[in-house]
Protein backbone atom coordinates (compact mmCIF):
# COMPACT_ATOMS: atom_id res chain seq x y z
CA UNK A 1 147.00 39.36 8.15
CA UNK A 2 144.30 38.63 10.88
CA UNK A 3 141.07 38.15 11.04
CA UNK A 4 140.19 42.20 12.12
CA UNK A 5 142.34 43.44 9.25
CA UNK A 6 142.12 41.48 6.10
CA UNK A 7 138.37 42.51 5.73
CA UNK A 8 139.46 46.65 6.47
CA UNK A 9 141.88 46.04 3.65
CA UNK A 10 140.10 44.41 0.84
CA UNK A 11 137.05 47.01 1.49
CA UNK A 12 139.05 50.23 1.10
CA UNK A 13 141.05 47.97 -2.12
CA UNK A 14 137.26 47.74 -3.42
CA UNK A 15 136.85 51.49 -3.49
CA UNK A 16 139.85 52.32 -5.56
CA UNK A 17 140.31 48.84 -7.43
CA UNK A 18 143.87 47.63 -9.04
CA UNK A 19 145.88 44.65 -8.15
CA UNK A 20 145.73 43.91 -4.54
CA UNK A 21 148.68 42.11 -3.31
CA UNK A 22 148.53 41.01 0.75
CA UNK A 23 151.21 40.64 2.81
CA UNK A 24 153.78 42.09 0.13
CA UNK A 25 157.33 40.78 0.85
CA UNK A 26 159.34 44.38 0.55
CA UNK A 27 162.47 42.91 2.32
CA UNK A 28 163.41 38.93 2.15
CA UNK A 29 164.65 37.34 5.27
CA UNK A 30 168.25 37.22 5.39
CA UNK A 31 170.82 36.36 8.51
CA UNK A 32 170.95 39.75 9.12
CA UNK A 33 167.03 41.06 8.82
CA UNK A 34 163.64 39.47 9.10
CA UNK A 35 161.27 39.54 6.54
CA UNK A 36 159.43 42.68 6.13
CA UNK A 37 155.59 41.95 4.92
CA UNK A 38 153.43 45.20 3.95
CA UNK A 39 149.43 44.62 4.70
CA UNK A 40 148.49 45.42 1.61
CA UNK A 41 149.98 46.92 -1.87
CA UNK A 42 147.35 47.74 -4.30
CA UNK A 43 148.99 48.60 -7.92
CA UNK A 44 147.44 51.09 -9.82
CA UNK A 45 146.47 50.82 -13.40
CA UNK A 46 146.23 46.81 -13.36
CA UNK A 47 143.64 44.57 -13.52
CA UNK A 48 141.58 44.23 -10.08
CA UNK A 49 142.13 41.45 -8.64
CA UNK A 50 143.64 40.13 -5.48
CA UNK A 51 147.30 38.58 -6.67
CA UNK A 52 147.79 34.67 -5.99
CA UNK A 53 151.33 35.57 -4.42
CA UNK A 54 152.92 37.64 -2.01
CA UNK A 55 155.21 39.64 -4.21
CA UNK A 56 155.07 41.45 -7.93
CA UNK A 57 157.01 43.55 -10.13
CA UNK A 58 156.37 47.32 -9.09
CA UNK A 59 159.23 49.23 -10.80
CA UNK A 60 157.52 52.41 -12.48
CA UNK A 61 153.99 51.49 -11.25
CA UNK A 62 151.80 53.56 -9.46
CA UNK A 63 151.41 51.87 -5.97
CA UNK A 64 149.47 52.71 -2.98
CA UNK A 65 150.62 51.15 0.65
CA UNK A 66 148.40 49.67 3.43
CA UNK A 67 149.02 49.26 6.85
CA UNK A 68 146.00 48.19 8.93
CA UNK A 69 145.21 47.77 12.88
CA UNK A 70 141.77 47.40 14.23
CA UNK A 71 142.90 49.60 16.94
CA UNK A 72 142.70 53.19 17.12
CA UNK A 73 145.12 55.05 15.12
CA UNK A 74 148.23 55.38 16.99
CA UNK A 75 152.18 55.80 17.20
CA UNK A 76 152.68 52.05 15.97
CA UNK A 77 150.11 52.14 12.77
CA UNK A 78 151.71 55.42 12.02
CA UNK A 79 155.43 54.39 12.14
CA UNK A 80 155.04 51.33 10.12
CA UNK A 81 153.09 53.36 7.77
CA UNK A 82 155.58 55.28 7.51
CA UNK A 83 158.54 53.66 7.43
CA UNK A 84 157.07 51.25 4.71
CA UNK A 85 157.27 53.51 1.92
CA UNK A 86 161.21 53.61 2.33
CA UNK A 87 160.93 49.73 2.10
CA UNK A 88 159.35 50.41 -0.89
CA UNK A 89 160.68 52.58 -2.92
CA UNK A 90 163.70 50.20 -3.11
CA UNK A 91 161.34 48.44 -5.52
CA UNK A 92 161.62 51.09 -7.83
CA UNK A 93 157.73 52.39 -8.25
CA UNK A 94 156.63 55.79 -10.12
CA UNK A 95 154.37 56.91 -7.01
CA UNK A 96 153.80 56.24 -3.47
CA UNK A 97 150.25 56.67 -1.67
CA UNK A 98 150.39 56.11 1.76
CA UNK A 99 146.96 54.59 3.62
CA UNK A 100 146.09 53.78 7.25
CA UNK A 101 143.37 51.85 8.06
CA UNK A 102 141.58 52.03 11.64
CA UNK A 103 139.11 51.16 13.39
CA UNK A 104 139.18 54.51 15.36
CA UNK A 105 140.24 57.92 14.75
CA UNK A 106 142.90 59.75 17.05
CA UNK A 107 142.89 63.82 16.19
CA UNK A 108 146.03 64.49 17.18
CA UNK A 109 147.63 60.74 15.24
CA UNK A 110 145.55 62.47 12.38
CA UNK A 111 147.16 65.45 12.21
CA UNK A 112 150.42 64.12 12.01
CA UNK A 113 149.49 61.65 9.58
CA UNK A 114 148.31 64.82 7.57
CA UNK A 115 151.24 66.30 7.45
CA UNK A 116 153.19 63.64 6.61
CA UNK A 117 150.82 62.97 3.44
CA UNK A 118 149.64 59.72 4.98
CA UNK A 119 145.71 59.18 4.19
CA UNK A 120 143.65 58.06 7.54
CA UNK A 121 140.98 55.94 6.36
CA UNK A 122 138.55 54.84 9.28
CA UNK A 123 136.50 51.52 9.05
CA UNK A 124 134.47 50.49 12.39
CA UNK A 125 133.58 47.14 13.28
């Protein structure tokens, strides 16, 4: 993660607490894909704390996926937002929360991340 989005992350984390786990590795590299890293997986119900490694156990927990630009919100924030959660749900969990982190609102991006149950969280410089 960079310098503009590891902060965004670990504040909203702070909020909501649980295991925070930064640049989860949903999909291994492979010949035939790259490597797929999520900003940010925070599991529910453990311990807070940030996780030493990039990758944990999530079958039947209770999950909640981060993508994060310091950007306004946008088409790209939005797809990889939601596309993750198919990424993820290979692993298995119980539940899904989706969470986009911004440095700047859009109200039409917002709207469509409404209705696509993806949460718009807004955190300025």
């Amino acid at each position: 993660m960079s310098k503009h989005e590891t902060w965004r992350t670990r504040q909203y984390w702070q909020t909501i607490g649980g295991l925070l786990i930064e640049e989860f590795v949903s999909v291994n590299a492979s010949e035939l894909n790259a490597k797929r890293p999520i900003d940010g997986l925070i599991v529910l119900n453990e311990p807070t704390a940030i996780h030493t490694n990039n990758f944990f156990d999530i079958k039947d927990k209770d999950v909640v996926i981060i993508q994060c630009k310091a950007t306004r919100l946008g088409m790209y924030l939005l797809g990889q937002i939601y596309f993750s959660q198919f990424l993820i749900q290979k692993h298995q969990p119980r539940s899904i929360k989706l969470v986009a982190i911004c440095g700047k609102s859009d109200s039409v991006m917002e709207g469509l991340a409404l209705a696509h149950n993806i949460e718009v969280v807004v955190i300025a410089e």
